[in-house]
C-alpha atoms as a PDB file:
ATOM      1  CA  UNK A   1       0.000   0.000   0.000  1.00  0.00           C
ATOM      2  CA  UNK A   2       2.089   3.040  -1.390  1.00  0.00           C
ATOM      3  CA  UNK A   3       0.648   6.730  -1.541  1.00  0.00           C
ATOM      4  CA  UNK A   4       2.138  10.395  -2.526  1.00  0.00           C
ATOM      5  CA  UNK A   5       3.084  12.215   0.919  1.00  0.00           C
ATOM      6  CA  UNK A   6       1.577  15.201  -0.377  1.00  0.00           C
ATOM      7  CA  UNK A   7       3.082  18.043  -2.498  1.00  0.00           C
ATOM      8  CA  UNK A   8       6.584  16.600  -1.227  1.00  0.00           C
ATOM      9  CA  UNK A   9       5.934  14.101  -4.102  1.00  0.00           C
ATOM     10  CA  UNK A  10       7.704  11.401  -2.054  1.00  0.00           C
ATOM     11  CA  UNK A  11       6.313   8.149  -2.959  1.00  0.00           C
ATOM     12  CA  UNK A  12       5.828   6.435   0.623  1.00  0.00           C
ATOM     13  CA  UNK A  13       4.057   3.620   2.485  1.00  0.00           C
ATOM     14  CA  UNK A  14       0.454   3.649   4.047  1.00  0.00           C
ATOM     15  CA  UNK A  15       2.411   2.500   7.067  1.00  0.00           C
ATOM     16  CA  UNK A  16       5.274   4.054   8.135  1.00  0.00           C
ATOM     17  CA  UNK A  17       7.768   2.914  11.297  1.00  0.00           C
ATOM     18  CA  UNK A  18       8.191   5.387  13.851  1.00  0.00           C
ATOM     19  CA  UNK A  19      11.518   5.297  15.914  1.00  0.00           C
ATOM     20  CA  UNK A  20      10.609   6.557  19.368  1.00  0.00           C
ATOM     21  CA  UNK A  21      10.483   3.002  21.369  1.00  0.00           C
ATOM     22  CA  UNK A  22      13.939   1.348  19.114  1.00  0.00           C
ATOM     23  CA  UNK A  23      16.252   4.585  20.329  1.00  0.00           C
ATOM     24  CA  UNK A  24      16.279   4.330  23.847  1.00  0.00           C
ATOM     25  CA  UNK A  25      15.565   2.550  27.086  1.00  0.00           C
ATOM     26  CA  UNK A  26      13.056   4.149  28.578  1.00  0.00           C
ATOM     27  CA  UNK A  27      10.051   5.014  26.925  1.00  0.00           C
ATOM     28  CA  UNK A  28       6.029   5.771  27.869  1.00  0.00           C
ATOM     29  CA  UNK A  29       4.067   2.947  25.972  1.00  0.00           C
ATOM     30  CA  UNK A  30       2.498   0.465  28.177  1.00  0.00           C
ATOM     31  CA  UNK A  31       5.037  -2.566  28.466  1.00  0.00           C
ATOM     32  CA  UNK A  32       8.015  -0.867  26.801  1.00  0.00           C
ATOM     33  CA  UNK A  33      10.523  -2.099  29.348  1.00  0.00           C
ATOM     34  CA  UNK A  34       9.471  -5.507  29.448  1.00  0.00           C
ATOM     35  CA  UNK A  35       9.323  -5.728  25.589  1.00  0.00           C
ATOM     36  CA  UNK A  36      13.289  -4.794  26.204  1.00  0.00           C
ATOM     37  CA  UNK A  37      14.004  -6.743  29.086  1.00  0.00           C
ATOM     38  CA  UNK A  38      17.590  -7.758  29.459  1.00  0.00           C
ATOM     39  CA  UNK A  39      18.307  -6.242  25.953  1.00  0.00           C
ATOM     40  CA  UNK A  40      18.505  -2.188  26.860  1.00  0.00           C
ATOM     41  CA  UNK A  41      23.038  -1.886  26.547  1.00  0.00           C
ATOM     42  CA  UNK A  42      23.357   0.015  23.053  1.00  0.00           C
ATOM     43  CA  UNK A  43      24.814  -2.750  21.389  1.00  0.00           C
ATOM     44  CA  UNK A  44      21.563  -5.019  21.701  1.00  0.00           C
ATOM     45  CA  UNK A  45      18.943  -2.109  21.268  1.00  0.00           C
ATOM     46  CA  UNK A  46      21.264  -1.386  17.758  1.00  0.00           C
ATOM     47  CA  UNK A  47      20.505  -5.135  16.784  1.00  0.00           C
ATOM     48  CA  UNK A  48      17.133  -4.818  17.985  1.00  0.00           C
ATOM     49  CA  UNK A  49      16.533  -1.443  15.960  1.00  0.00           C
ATOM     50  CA  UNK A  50      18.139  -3.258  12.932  1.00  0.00           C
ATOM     51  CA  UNK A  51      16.119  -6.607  13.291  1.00  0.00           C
ATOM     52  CA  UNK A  52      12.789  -4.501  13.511  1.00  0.00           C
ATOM     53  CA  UNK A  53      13.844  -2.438  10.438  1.00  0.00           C
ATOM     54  CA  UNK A  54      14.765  -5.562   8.939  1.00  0.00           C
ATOM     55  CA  UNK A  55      10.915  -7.237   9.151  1.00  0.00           C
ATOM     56  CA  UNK A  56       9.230  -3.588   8.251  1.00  0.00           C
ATOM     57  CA  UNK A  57      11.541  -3.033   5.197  1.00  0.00           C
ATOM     58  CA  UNK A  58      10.638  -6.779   3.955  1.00  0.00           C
ATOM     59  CA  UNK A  59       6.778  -6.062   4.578  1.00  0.00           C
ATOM     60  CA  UNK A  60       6.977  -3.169   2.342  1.00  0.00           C
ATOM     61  CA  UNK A  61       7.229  -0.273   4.941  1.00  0.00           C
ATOM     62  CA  UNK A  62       9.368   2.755   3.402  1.00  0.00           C
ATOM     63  CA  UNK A  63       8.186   5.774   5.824  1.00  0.00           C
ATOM     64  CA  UNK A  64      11.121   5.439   8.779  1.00  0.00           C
ATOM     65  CA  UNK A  65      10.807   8.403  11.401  1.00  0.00           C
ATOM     66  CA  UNK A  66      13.123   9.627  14.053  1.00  0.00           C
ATOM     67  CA  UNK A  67      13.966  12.635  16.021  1.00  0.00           C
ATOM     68  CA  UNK A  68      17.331  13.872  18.126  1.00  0.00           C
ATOM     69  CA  UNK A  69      15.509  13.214  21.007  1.00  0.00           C
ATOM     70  CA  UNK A  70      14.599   9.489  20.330  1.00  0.00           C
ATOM     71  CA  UNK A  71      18.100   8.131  21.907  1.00  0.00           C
ATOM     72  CA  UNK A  72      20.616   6.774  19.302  1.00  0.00           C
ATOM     73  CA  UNK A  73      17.520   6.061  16.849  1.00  0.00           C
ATOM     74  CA  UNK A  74      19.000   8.242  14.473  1.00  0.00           C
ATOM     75  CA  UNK A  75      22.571   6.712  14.689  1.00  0.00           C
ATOM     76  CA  UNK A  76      20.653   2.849  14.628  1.00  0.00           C
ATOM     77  CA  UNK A  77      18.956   4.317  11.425  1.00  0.00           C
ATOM     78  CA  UNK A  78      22.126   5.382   9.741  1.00  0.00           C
ATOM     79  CA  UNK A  79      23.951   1.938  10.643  1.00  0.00           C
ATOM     80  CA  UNK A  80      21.122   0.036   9.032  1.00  0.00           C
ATOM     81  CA  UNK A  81      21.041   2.185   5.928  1.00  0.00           C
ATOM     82  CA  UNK A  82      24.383   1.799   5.257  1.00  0.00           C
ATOM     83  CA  UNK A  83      24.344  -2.157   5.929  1.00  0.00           C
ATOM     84  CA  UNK A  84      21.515  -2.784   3.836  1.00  0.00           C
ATOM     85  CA  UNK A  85      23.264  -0.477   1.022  1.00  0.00           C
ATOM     86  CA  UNK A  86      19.615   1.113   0.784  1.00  0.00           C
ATOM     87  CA  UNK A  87      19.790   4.476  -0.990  1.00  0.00           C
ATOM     88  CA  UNK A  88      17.284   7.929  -0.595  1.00  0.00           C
ATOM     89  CA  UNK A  89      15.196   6.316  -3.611  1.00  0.00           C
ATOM     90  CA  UNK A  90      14.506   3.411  -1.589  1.00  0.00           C
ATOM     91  CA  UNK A  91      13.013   4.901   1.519  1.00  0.00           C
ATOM     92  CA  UNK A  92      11.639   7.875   2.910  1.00  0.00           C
ATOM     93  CA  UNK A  93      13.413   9.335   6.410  1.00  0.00           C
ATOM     94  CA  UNK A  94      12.057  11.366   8.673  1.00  0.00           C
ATOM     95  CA  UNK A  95      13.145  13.198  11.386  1.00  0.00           C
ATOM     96  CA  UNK A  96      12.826  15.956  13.747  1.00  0.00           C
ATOM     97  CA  UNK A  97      14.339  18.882  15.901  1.00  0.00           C
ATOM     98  CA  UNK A  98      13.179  20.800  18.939  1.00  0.00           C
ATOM     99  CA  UNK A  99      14.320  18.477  21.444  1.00  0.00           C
ATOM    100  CA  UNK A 100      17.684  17.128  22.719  1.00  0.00           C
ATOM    101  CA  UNK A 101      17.773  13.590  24.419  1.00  0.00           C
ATOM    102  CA  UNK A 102      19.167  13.912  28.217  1.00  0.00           C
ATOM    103  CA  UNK A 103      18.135  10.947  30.175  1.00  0.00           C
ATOM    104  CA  UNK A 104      22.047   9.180  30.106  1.00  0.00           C
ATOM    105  CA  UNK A 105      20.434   6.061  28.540  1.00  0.00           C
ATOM    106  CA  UNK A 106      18.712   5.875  31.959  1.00  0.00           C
ATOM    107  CA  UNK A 107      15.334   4.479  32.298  1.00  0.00           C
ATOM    108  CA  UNK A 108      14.924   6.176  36.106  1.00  0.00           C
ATOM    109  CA  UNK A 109      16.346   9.297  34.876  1.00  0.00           C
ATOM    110  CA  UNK A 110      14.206  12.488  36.296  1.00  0.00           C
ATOM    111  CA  UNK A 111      14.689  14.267  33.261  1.00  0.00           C
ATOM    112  CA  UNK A 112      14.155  12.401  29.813  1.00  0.00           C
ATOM    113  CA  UNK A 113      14.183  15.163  26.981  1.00  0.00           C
ATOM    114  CA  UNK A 114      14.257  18.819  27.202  1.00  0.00           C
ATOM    115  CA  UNK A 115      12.523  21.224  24.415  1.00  0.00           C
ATOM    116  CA  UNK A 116      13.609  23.814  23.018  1.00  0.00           C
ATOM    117  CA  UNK A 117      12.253  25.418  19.652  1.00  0.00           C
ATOM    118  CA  UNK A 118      14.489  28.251  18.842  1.00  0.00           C
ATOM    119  CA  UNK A 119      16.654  28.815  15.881  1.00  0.00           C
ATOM    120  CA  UNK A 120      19.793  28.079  17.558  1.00  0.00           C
ATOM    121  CA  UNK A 121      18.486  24.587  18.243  1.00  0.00           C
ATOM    122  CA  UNK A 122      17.332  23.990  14.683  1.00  0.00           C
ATOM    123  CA  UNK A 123      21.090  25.498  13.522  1.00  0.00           C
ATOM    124  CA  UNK A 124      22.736  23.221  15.312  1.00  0.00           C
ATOM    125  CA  UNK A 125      20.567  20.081  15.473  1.00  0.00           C
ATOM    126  CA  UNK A 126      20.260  20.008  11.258  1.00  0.00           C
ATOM    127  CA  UNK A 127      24.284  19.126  11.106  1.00  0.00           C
ATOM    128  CA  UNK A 128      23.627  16.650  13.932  1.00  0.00           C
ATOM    129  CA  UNK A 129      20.743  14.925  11.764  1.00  0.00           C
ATOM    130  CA  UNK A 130      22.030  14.973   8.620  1.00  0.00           C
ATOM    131  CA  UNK A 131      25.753  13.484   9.709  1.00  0.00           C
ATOM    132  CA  UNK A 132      23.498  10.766  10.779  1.00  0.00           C
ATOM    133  CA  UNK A 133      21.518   9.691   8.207  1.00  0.00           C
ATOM    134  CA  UNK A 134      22.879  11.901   4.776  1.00  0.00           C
ATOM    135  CA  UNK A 135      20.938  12.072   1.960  1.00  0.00           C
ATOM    136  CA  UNK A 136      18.397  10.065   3.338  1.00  0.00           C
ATOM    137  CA  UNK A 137      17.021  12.891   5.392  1.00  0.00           C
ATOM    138  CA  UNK A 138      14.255  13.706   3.361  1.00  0.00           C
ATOM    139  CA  UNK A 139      11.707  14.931   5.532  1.00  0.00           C
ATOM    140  CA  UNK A 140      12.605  17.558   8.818  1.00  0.00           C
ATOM    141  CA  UNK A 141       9.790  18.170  11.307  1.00  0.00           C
ATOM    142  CA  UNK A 142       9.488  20.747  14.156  1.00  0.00           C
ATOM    143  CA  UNK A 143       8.869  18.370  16.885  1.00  0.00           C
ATOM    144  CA  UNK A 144       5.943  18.736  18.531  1.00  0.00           C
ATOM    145  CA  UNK A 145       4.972  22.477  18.454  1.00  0.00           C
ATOM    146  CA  UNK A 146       2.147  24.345  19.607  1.00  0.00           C
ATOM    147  CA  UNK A 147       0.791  27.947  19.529  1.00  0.00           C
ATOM    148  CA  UNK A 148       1.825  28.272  23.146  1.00  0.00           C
ATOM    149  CA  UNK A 149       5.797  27.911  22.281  1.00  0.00           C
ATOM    150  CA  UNK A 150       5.854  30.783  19.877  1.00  0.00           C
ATOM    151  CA  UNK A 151       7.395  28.465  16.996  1.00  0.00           C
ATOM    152  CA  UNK A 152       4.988  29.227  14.494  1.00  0.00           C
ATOM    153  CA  UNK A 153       5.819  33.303  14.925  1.00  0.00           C
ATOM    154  CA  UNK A 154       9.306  33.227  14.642  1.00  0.00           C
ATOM    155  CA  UNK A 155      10.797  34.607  11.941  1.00  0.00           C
ATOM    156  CA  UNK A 156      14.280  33.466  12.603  1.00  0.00           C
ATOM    157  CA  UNK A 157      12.804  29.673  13.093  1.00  0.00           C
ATOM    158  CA  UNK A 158      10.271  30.274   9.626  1.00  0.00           C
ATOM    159  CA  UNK A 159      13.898  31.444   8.051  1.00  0.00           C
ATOM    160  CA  UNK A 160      15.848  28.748   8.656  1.00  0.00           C
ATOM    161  CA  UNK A 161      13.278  26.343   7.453  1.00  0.00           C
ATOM    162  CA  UNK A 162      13.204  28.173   3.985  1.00  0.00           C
ATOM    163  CA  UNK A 163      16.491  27.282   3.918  1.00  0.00           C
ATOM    164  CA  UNK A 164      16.002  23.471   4.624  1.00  0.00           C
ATOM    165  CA  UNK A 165      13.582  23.715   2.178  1.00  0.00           C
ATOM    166  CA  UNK A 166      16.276  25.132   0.029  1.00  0.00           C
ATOM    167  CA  UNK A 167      18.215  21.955   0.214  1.00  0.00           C
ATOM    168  CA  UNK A 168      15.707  19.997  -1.356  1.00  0.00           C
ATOM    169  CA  UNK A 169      14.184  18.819   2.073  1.00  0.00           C
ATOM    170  CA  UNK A 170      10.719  18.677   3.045  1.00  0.00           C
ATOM    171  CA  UNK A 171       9.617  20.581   6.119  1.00  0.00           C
ATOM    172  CA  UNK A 172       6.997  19.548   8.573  1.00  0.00           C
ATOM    173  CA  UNK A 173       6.479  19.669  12.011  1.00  0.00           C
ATOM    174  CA  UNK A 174       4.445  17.388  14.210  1.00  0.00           C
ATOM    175  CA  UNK A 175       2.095  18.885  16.354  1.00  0.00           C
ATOM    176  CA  UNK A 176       0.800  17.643  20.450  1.00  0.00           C
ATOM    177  CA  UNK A 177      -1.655  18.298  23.065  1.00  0.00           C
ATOM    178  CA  UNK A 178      -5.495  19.088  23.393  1.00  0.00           C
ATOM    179  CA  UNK A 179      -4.941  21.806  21.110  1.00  0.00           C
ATOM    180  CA  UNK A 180      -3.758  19.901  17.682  1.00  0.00           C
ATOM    181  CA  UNK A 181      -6.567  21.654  15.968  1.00  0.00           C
ATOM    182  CA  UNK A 182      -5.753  25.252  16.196  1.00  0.00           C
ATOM    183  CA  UNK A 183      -2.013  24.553  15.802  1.00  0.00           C
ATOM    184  CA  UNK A 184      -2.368  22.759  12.583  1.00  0.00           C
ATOM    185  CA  UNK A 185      -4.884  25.281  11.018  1.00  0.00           C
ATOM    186  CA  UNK A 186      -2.120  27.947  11.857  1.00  0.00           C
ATOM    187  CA  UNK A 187       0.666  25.822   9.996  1.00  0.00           C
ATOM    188  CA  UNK A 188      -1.627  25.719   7.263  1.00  0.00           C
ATOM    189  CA  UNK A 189      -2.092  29.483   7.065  1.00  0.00           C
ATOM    190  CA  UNK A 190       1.592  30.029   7.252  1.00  0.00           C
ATOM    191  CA  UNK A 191       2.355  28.078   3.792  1.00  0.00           C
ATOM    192  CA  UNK A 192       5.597  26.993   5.318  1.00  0.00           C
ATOM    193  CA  UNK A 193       4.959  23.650   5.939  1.00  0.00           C
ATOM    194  CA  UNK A 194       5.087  20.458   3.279  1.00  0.00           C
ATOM    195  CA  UNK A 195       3.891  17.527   5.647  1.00  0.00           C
ATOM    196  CA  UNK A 196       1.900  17.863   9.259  1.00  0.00           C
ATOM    197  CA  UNK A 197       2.564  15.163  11.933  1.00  0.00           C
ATOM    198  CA  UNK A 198      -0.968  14.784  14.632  1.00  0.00           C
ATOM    199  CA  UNK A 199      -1.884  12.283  17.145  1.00  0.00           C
ATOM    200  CA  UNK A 200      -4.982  10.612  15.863  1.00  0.00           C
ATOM    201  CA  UNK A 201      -6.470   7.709  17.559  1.00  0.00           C
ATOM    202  CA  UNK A 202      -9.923   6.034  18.683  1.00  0.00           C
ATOM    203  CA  UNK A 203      -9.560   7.808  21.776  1.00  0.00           C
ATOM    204  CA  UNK A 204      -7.904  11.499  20.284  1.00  0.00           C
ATOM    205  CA  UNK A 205     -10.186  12.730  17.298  1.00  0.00           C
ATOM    206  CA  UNK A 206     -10.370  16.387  17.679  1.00  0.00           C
ATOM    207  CA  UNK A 207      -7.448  16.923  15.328  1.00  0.00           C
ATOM    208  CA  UNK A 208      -9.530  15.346  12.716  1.00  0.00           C
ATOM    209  CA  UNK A 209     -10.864  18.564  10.661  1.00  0.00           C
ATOM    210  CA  UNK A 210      -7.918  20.545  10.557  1.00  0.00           C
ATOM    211  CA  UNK A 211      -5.977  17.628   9.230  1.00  0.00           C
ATOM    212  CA  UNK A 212      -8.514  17.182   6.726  1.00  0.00           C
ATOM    213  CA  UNK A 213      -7.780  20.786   5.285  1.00  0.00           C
ATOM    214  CA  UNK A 214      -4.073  20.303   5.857  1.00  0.00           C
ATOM    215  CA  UNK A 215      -4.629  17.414   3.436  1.00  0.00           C
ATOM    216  CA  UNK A 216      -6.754  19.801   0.780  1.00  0.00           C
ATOM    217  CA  UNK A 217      -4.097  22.178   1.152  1.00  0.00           C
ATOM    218  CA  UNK A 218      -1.796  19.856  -0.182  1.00  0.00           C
ATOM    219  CA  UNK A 219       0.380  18.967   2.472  1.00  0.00           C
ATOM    220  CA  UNK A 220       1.327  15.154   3.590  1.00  0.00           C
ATOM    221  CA  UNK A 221      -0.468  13.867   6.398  1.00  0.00           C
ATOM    222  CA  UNK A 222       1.017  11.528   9.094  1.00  0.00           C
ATOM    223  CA  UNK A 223      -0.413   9.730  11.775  1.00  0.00           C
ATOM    224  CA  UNK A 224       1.315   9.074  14.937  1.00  0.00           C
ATOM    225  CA  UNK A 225       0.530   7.668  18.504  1.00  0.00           C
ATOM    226  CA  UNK A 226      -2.822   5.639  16.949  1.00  0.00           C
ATOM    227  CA  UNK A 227      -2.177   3.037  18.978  1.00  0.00           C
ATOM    228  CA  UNK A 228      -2.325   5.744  22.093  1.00  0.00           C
ATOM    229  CA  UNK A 229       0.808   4.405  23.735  1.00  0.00           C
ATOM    230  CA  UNK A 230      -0.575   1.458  23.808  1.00  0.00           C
ATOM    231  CA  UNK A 231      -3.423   1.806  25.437  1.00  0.00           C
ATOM    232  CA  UNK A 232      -5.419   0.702  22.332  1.00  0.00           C
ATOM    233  CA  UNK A 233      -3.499  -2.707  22.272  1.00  0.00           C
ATOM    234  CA  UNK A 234      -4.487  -5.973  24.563  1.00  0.00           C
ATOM    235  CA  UNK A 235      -2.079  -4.219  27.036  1.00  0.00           C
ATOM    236  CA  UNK A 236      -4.795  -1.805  27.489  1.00  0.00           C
ATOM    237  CA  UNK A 237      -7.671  -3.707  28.419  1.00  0.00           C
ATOM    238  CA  UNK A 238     -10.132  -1.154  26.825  1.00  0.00           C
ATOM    239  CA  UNK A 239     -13.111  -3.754  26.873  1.00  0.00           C
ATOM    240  CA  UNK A 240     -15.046  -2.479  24.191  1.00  0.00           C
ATOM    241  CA  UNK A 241     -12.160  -2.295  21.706  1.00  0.00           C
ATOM    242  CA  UNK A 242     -11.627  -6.266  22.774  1.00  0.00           C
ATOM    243  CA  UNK A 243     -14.981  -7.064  21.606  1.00  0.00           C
ATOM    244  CA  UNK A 244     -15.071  -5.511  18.744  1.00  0.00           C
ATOM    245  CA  UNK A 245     -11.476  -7.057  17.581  1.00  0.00           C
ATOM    246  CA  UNK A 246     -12.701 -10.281  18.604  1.00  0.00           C
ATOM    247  CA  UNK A 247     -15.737 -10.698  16.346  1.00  0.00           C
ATOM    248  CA  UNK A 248     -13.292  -9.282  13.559  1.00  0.00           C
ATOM    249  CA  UNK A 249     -10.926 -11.738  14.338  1.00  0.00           C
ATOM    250  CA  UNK A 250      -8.338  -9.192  14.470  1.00  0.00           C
ATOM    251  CA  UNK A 251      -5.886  -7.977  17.407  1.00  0.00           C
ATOM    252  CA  UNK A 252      -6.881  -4.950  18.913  1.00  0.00           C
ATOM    253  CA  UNK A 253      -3.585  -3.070  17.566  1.00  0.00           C
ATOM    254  CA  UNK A 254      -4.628  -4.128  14.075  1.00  0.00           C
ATOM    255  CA  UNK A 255      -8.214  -2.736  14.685  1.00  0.00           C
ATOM    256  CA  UNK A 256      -7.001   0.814  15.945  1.00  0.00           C
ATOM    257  CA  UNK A 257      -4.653   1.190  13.211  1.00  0.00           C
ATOM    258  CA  UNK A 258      -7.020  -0.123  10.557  1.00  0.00           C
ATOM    259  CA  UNK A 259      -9.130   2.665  11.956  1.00  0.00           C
ATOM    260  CA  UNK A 260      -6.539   5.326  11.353  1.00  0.00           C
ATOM    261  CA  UNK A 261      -5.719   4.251   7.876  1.00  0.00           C
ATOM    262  CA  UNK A 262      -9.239   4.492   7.103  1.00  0.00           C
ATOM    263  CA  UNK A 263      -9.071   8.129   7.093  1.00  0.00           C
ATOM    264  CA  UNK A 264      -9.280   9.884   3.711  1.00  0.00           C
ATOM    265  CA  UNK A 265      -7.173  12.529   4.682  1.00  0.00           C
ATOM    266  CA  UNK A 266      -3.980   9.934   6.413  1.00  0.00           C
ATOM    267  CA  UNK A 267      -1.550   9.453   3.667  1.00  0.00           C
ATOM    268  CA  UNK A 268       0.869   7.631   6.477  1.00  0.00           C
ATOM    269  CA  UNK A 269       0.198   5.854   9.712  1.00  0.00           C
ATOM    270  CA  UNK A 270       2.721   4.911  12.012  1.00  0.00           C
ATOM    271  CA  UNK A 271       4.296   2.247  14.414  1.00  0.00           C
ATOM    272  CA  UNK A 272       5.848   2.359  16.786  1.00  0.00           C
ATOM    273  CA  UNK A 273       6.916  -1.251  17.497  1.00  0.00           C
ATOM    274  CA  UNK A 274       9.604  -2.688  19.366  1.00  0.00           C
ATOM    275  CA  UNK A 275       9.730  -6.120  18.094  1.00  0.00           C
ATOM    276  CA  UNK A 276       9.068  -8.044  14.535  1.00  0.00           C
ATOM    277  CA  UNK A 277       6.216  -9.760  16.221  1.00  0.00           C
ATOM    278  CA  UNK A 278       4.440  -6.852  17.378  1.00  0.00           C
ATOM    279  CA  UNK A 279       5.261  -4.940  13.856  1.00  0.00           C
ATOM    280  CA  UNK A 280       3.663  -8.220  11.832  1.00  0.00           C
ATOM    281  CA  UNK A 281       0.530  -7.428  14.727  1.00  0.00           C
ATOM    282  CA  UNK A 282       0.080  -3.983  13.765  1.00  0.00           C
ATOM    283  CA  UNK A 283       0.566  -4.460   9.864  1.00  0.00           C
ATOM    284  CA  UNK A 284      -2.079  -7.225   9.590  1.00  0.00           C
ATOM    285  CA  UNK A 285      -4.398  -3.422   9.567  1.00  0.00           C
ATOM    286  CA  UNK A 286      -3.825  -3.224   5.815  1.00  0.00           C
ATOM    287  CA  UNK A 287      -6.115  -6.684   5.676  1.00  0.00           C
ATOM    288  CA  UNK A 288      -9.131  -5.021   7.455  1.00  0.00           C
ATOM    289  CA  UNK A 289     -11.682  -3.206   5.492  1.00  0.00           C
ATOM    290  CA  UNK A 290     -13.474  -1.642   8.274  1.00  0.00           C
ATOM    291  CA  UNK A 291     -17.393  -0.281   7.787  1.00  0.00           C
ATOM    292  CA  UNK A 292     -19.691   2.407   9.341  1.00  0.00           C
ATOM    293  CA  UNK A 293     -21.181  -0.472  11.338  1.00  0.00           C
ATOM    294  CA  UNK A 294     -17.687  -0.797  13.011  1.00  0.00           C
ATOM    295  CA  UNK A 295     -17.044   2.628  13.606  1.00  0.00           C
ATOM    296  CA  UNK A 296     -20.433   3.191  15.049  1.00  0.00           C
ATOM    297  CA  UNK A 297     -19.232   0.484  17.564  1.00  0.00           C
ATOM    298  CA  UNK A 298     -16.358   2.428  18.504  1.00  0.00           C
ATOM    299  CA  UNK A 299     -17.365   5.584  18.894  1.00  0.00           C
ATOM    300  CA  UNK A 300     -17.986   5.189  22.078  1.00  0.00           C
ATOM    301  CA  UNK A 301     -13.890   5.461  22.882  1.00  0.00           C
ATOM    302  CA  UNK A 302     -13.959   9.159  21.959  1.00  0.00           C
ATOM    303  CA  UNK A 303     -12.580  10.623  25.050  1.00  0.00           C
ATOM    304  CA  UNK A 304     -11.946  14.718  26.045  1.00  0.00           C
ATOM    305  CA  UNK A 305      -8.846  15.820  24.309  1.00  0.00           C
ATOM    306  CA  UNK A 306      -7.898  17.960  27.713  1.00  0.00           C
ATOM    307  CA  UNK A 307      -8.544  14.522  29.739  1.00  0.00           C
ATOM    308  CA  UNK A 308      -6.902  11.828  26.796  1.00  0.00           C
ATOM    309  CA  UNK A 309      -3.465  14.565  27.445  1.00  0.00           C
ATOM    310  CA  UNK A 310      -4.026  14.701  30.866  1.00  0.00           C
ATOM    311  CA  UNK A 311      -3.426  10.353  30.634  1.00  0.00           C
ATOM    312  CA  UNK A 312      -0.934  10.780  28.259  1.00  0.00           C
ATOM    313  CA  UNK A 313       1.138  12.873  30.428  1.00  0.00           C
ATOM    314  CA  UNK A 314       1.010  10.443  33.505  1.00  0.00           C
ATOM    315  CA  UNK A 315       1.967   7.953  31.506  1.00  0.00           C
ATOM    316  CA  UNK A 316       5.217   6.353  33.083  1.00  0.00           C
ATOM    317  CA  UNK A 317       8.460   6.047  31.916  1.00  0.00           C
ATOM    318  CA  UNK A 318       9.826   2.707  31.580  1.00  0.00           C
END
């Protein structure tokens, strides 16, 4: 299942891998540190990066996503690239700058990531990317902004986009919190931006009709967190979601991410597994055909974006 990520004209996957669990120890989806128990030194998260790269580059995936802040998930990216003698036609890479990774490859550590969305950070985390993974960088995202930080005012930040842009890269930026909607509908106004980045799950809808005019506007439209950290797995226990997976005869991971691909405006989805089983899980989506009958079923998930953030952000480490 292949699509065009917008006006970029990058020819990508429906499904796309996301990097955030592979680059680091500690991490917030439900079960993330048992999925890497006794495997969390570098050297065995590198083989487990590669090994899940491996299975979602055989299944067909070619949207790969990173940030600095995800750990060494850039550097695990790069290594397998190289390996694999890939080149930029044969994938598309994402990443993103804003924040800088701090935790010491700690899982206990009391700060994980710190953000920071000025032009200085962008100057000097673009060199930092792009020593990494080369010409492969083909997408770069602001990582997660919001009206609140300013990001979308600055003229020195808006600048020094132009000039990724310049180089032939795609800009984005991925956006977080109860207020996706407003955030988006200002990127859009700004004309800046090629691709948009939005939570969108079951549980989160309330981005849903800015990304749809992101998507008339002609910008790319990816998906990320549908899965909700996985609380819209088994792991979750969300009884409803059970049910409805089981007279589907579908996983519950498979059902939320069907539901996200469904979208007409979601040119990628992504996920974020840790292992090839749990990637094979999530990409048996692309089977289900899902109807209005199964939707209506669901509905009932729809939480308050101010309370579905409010979970999100007690979510612990680990």
């Amino acid at each position: 299942m292949t699509t065009t990520l917008g006006r970029t004209g990058l020819r990508v996957s429906r499904v796309g891998l996301g990097l955030a669990a592979l680059g680091r120890p500690g991490y917030i989806n439900l079960g993330h540190g048992s999925d890497l128990a006794g495997s969390k030194t570098e050297e065995a998260m590198e083989r487990g990066a590669h090994a899940v790269l491996d299975a979602a580059y055989a299944a067909g995936v070619r949207y790969l996503d990173a940030a600095r802040s995800y750990g060494l998930a850039e550097r695990f990216l790069g290594t397998w690239l190289r390996a694999r003698e890939l080149t930029p036609e044969d994938v598309t890479v994402a990443s993103k700058w804003g924040y800088t990774y701090t935790a010491g490859w700690r899982v206990d550590a009391q700060v994980h990531e710190t953000k920071d969305l000025s032009a200085a950070t962008l100057r000097r985390q673009l060199p930092e990317s792009l020593a990494l993974l080369g010409p492969f960088l083909r997408v770069y995202q602001i990582h997660s902004a919001t009206i609140e930080s300013g990001v979308l005012a600055d003229p020195a930040v808006l600048g020094e986009l132009e000039q990724v842009r310049a180089r032939g890269i795609a800009v984005g930026l991925t956006v977080t919190g109860a207020n996706q909607r407003e955030t988006i509908v200002r990127a859009v106004s700004l004309g800046s931006f090629d691709v948009v980045q939005a939570t969108w799950n079951l549980l989160e809808r309330s981005a849903e009709p800015a990304l749809a005019e992101a998507h008339r506007a002609g910008l790319g439209v990816v998906v990320k967190e549908a899965l909700a950290n996985g609380r819209l797995t088994t792991r979750g226990g969300i009884s409803a979601l059970l049910e409805v997976a089981g007279d589907l005869g579908t996983e519950p991971d498979a059902l939320s991410l069907a539901a996200a691909l469904a979208q007409p405006w979601a040119d990628v989805v992504l996920s974020g597994a840790t292992s090839a089983p749990m990637l094979r899980s999530n990409l048996a989506a692309q089977e289900l055909d899902l109807d209005r009958r199964v939707f209506d079923r669901l509905a009932g998930l729809r939480e308050n974006p101010e309370d579905y953030w409010r979970t999100r952000r007690e979510l612990p480490w680990n």
